[in-house]
Protein backbone atom coordinates (compact mmCIF):
# COMPACT_ATOMS: atom_id res chain seq x y z
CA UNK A 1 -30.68 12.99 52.75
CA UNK A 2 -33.91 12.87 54.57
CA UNK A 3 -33.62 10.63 57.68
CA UNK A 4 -36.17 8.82 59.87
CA UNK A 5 -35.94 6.98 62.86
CA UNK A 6 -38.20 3.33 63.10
CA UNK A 7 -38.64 0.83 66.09
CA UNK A 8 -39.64 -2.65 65.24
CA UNK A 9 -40.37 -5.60 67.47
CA UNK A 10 -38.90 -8.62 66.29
CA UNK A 11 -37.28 -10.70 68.72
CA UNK A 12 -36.64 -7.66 70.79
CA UNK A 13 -36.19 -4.19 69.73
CA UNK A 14 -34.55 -3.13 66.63
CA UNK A 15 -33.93 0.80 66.20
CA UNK A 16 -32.51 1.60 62.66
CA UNK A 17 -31.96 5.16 60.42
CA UNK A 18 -33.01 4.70 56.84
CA UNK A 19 -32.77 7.49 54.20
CA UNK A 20 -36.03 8.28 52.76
CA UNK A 21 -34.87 9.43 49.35
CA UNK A 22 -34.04 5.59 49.17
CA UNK A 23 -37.68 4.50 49.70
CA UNK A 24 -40.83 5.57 47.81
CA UNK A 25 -42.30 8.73 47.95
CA UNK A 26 -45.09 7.30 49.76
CA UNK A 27 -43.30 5.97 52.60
CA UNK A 28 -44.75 7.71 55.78
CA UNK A 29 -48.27 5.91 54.71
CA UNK A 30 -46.74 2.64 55.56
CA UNK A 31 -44.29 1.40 57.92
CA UNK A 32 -45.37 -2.24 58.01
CA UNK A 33 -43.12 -2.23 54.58
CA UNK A 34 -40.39 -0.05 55.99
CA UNK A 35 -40.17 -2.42 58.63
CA UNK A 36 -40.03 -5.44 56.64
CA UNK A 37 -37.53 -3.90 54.05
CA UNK A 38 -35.01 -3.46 57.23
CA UNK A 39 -35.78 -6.85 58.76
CA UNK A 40 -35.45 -9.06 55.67
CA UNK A 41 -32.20 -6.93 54.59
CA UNK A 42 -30.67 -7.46 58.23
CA UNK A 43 -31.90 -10.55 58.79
CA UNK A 44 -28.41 -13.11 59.00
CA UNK A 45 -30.09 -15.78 57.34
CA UNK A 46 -29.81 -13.79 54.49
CA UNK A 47 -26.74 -11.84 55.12
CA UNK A 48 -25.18 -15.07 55.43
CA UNK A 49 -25.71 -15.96 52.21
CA UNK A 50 -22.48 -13.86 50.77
CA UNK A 51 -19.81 -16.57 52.10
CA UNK A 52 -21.25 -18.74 49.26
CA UNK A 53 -19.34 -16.58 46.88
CA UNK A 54 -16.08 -17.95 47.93
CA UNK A 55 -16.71 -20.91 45.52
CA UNK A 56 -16.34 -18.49 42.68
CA UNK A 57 -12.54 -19.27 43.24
CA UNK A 58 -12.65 -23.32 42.90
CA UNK A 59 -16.23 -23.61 40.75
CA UNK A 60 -17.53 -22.43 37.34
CA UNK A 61 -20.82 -20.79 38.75
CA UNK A 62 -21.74 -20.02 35.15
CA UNK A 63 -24.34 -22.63 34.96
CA UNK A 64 -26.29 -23.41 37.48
CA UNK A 65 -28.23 -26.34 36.36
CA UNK A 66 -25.00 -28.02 36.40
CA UNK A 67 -23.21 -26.43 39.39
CA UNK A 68 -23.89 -24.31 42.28
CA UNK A 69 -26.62 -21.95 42.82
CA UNK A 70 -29.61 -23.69 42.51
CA UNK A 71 -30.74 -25.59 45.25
CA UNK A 72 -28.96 -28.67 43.92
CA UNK A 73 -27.05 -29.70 40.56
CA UNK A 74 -27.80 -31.54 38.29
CA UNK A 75 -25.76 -34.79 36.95
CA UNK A 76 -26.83 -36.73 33.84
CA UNK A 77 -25.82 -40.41 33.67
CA UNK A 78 -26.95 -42.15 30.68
CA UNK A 79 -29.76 -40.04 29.74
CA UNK A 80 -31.16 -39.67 33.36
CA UNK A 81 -31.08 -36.55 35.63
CA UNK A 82 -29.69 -37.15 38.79
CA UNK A 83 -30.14 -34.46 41.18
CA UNK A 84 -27.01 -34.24 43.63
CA UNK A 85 -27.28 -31.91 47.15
CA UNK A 86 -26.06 -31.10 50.55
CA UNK A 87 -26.40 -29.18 54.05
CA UNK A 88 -24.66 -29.02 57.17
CA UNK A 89 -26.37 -27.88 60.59
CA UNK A 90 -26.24 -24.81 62.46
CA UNK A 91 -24.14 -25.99 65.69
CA UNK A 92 -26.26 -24.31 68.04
CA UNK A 93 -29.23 -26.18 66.84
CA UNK A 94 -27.58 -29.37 67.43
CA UNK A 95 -26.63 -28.45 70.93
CA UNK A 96 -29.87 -27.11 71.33
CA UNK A 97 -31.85 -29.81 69.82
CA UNK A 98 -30.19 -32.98 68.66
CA UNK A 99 -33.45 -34.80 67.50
CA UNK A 100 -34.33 -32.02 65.75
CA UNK A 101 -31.34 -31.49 63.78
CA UNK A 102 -31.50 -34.52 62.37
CA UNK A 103 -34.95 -34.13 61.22
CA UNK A 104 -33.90 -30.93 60.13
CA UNK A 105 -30.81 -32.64 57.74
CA UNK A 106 -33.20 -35.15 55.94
CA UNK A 107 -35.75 -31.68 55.37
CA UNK A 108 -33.94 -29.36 53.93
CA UNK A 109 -32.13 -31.94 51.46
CA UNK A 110 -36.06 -33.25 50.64
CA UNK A 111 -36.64 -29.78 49.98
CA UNK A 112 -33.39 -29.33 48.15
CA UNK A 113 -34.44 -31.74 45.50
CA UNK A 114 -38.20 -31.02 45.69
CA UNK A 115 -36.98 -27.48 43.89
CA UNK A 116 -35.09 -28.55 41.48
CA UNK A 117 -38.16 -30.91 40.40
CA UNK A 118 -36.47 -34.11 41.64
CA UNK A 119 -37.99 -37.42 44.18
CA UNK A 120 -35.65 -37.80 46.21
CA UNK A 121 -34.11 -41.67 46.45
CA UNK A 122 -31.44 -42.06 48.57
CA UNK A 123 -29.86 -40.07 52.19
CA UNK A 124 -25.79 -40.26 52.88
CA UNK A 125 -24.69 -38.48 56.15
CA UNK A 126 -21.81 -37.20 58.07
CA UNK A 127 -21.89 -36.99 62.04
CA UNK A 128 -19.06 -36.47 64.41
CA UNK A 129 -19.65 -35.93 67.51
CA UNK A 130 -20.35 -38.00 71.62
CA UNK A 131 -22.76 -41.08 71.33
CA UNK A 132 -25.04 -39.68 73.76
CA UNK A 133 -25.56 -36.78 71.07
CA UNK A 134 -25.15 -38.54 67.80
CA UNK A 135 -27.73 -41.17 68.93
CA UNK A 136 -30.37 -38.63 69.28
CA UNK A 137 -29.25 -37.05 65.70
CA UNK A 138 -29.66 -40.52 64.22
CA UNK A 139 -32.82 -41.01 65.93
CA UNK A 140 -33.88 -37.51 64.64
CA UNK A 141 -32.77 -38.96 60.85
CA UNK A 142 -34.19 -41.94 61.13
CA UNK A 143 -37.89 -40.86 62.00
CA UNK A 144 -37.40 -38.08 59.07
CA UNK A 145 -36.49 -40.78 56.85
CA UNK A 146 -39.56 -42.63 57.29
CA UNK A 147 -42.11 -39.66 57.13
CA UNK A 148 -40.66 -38.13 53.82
CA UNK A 149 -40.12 -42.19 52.35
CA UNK A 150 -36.33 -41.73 51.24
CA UNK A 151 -33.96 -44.19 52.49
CA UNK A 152 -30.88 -43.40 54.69
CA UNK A 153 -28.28 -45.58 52.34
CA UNK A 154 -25.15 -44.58 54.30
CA UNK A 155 -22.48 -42.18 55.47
CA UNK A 156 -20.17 -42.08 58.26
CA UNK A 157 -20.42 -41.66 62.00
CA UNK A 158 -17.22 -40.74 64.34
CA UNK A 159 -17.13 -40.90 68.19
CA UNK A 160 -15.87 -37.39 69.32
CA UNK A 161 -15.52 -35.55 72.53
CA UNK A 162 -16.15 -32.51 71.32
CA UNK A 163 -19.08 -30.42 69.46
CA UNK A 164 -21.29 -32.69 67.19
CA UNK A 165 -21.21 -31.92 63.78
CA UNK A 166 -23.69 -33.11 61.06
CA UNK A 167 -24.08 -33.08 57.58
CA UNK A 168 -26.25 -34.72 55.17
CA UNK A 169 -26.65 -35.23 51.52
CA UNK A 170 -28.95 -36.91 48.94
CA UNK A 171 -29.30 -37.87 45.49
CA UNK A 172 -32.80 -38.10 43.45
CA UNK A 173 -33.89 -38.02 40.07
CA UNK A 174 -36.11 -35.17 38.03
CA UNK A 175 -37.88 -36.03 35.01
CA UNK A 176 -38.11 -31.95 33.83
CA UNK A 177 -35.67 -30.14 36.08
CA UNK A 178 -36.98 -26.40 37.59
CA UNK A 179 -34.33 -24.33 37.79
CA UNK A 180 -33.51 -20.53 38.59
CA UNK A 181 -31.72 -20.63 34.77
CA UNK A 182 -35.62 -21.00 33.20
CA UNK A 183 -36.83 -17.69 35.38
CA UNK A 184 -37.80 -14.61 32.26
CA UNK A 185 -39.59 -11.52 32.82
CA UNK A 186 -43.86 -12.04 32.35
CA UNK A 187 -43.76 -14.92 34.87
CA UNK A 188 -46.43 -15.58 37.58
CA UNK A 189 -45.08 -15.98 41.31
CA UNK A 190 -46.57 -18.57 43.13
CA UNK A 191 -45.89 -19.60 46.77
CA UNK A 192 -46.57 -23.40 47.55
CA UNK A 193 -46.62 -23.86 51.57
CA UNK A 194 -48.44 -25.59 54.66
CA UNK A 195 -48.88 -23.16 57.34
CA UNK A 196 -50.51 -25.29 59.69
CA UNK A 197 -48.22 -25.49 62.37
CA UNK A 198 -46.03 -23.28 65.27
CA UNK A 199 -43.02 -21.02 65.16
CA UNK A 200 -40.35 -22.49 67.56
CA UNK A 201 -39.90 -19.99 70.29
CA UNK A 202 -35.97 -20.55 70.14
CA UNK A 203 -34.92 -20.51 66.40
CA UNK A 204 -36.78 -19.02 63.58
CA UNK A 205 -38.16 -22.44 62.27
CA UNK A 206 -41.77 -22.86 61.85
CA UNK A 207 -42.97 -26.22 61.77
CA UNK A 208 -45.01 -28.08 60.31
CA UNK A 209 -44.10 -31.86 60.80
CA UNK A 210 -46.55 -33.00 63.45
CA UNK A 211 -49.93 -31.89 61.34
CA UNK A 212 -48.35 -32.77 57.96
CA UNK A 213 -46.25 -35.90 59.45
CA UNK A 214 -48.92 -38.44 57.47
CA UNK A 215 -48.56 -36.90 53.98
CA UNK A 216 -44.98 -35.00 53.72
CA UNK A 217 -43.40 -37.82 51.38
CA UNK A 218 -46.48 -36.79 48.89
CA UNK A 219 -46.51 -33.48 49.40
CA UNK A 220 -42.58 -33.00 48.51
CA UNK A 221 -42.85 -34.73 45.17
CA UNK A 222 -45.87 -32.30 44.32
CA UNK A 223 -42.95 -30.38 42.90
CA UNK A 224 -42.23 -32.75 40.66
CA UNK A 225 -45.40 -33.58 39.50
CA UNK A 226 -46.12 -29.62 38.57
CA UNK A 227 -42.26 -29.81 36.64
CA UNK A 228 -43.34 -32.72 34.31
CA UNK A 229 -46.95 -31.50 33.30
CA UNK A 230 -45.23 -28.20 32.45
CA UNK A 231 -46.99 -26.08 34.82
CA UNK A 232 -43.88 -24.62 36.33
CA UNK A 233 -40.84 -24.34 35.11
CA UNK A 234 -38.38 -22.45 38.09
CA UNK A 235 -39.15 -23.06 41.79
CA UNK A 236 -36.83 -22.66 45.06
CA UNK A 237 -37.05 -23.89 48.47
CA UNK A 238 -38.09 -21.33 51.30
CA UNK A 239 -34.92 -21.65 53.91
CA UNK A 240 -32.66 -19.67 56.16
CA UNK A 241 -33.28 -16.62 54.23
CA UNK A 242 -36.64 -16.81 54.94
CA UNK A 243 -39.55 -16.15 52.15
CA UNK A 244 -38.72 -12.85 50.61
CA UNK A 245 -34.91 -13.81 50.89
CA UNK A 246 -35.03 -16.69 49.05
CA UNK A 247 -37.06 -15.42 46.30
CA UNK A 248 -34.29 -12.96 45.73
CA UNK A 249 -31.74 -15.90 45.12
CA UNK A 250 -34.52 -17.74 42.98
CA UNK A 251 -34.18 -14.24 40.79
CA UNK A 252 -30.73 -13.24 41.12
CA UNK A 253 -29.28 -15.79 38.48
CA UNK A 254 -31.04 -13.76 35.58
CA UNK A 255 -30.65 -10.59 38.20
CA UNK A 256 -34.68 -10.43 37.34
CA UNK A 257 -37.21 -8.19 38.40
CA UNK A 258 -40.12 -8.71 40.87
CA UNK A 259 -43.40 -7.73 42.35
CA UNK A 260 -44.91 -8.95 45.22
CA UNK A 261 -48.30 -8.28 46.69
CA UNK A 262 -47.80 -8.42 50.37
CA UNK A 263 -51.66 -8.94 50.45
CA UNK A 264 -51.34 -11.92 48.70
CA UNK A 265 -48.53 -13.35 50.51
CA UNK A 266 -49.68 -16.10 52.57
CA UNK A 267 -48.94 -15.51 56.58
CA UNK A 268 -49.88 -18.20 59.10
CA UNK A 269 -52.90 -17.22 61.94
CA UNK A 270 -51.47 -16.00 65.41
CA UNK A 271 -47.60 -15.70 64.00
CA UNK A 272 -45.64 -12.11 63.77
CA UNK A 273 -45.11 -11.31 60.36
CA UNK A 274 -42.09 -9.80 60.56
CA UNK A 275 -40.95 -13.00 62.04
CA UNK A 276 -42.54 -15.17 59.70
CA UNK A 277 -40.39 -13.41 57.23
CA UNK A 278 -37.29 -14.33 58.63
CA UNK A 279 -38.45 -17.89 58.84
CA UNK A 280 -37.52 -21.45 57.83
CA UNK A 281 -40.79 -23.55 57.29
CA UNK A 282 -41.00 -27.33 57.23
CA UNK A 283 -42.75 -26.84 53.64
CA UNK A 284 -42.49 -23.52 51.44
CA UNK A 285 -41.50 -23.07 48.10
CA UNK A 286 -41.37 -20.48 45.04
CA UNK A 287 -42.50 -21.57 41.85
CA UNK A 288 -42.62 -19.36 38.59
CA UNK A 289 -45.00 -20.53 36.17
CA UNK A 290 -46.42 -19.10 32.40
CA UNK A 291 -49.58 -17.40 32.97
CA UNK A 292 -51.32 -19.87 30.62
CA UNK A 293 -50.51 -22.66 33.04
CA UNK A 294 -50.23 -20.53 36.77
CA UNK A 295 -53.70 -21.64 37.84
CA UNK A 296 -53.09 -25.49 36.96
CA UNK A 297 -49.96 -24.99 38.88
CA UNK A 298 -51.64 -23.99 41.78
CA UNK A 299 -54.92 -26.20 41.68
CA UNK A 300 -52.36 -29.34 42.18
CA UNK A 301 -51.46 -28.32 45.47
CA UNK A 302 -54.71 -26.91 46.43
CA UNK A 303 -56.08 -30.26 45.35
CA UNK A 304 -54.22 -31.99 48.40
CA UNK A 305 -55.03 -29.49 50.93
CA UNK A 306 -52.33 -27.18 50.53
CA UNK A 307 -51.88 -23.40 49.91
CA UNK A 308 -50.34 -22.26 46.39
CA UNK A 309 -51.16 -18.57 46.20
CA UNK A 310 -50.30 -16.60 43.25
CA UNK A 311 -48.46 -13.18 44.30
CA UNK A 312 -46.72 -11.86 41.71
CA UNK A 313 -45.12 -11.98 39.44
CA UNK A 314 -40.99 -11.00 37.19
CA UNK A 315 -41.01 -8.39 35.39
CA UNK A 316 -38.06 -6.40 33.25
CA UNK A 317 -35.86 -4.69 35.29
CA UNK A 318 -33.68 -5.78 38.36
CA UNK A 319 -35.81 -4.72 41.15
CA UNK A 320 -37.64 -6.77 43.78
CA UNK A 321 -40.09 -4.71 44.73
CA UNK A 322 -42.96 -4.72 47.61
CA UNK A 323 -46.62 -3.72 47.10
CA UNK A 324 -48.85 -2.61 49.66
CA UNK A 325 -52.26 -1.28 48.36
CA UNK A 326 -50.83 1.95 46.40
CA UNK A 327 -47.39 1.66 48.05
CA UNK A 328 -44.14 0.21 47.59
CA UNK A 329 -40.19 -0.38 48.72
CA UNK A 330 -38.00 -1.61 46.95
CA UNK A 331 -36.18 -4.46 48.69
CA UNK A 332 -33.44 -5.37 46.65
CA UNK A 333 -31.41 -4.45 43.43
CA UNK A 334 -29.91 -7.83 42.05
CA UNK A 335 -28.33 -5.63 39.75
CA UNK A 336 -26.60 -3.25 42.40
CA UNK A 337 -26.80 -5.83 44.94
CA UNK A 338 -25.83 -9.74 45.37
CA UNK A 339 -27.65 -12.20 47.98
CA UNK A 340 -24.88 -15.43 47.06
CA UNK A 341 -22.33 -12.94 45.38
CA UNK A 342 -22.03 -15.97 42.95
CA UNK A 343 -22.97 -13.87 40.00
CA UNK A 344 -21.51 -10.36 40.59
């Protein structure tokens, strides 16, 4: 095996030996996608993604819609869809930012039932943790509440001397659910996102909330405006696994086939792309859509302002592959390979 030796600047330095036999022939013509094949694959955010698989052993994954996998599952109660979700917080982020964490719980479930074509109706929450530092979570909650329009309806709150923990979950409704079970070879890729905003120096969030504060509660149904005129039919959050990341887990249900053009994948102005990457934005999301209805797709979110870029697009095959001009890497196998390990 042919061996190379790459730096990349990230966060710091990153030094890493890849086998070129592993890569495209024409890999010494471009390192930009060497270096983001090694940064998305080592990224944790992504990596992290494998303890999900330890629900194989209490849940039927076999159906997403219904159970896990998606971004949320989907309950029906006399004839409606309810769509049912959760997240807990990264510790450190609450330490580091208590405010922020709880905007960060009411976002990410938003998000969670944007994807799955819902409108979200209704915020529960768990926090545990001292008063000085659950105040500022609630606080954090509260204002997210208001700017996405979903109400906080309950949940419980426990006085603790030790770390603060925090979880949140919500319920919504979708019309015409998108969901990673509806993703076929012969799709169109789009990518839905604001990227007017900053990366947070400390954590790799980039954020959008003060510039989109004033029209985030329209923005998130979007999704589910695109799901019921039938101009998309799969779609998944952007979130700890960053862009390319969690494309993979929109694909690795049906263990489809991809291909991006990096070209064509939208990077904000003055932000490391490498970083971006590895990124959690306030608002970013896949969709897949027919071909006959990808440009109607996009045109509703480009009608409000936002960016809805069509990339790519599945293909047969297992492969998510990269394009640059006339070369590519190959950044994951979802048949050889398994982001969630859900579907092995």
């Amino acid at each position: 095996m042919l061996l190379r030796r790459v730096d990349l600047s990230l966060d710091n330095t990153v030094s890493f030996t890849i086998g070129l036999d592993m890569l495209a022939p024409s890999i010494a013509s471009n390192p930009f996608l060497d270096a983001v094949v090694m940064a998305v694959r080592k990224h944790n955010g992504l990596t992290g993604k494998q303890a999900i698989s330890a629900v194989r052993r209490f849940v039927d994954p076999s159906d997403p819609v219904h159970g896990p996998g998606d971004d949320g599952a989907i309950v029906e109660i006399d004839g409606r869809q309810v769509v049912a979700c959760g997240e807990a917080i990264s510790p450190a982020f609450i330490r580091a930012d208590p405010y922020g964490a709880g905007i960060a719980a009411i976002l990410a479930n938003v998000n969670d039932v944007a994807a799955m074509g819902g409108v979200p109706r209704g915020i529960v929450n768990t926090v545990v943790g001292k008063s000085e530092v659950t105040s500022e979570v609630l606080r954090g909650m509260s204002d997210a509440a208001r700017m996405y329009d979903v109400p906080i309806i309950g949940g419980h709150l426990t006085q603790h001397d030790g770390e603060t923990s925090l979880s949140a979950f919500a319920v919504g409704h979708a019309e015409h659910v998108l969901t990673m079970a509806n993703v076929r070879p012969g799709q169109e890729l789009l990518f839905a996102c604001s990227l007017d905003g900053v990366m947070r120096p400390d954590f790799p969030f980039f954020t959008t909330i003060e510039r989109q504060r004033s029209t985030l509660a329209r923005d998130v149904r979007l999704l589910a405006e695109v799901a019921s005129l039938g101009f998309a039919v799969a779609a998944k959050d952007v979130s700890m696994a960053g862009p390319l990341g969690s494309l993979a887990m929109l694909l690795e249900f049906r263990r489809c086939g991809a291909r991006i053009d990096m070209r064509k994948l939208p990077v904000p102005a003055d932000t490391d792309p490498l970083r971006w990457l590895i990124s959690f934005p306030t608002y970013a999301f896949w969709l897949t859509a027919e071909p006959s209805s990808a440009a109607r797709c996009a045109a509703v979110f480009e009608a409000k302002g936002l960016i809805c870029a069509r990339v790519g697009e599945t293909v047969d095959g297992s492969e998510l592959t990269l394009v640059d001009d006339d070369s590519h890497r190959i950044l994951l196998d979802l048949k050889k390979e398994s982001v969630t390990g859900l579907w092995t």
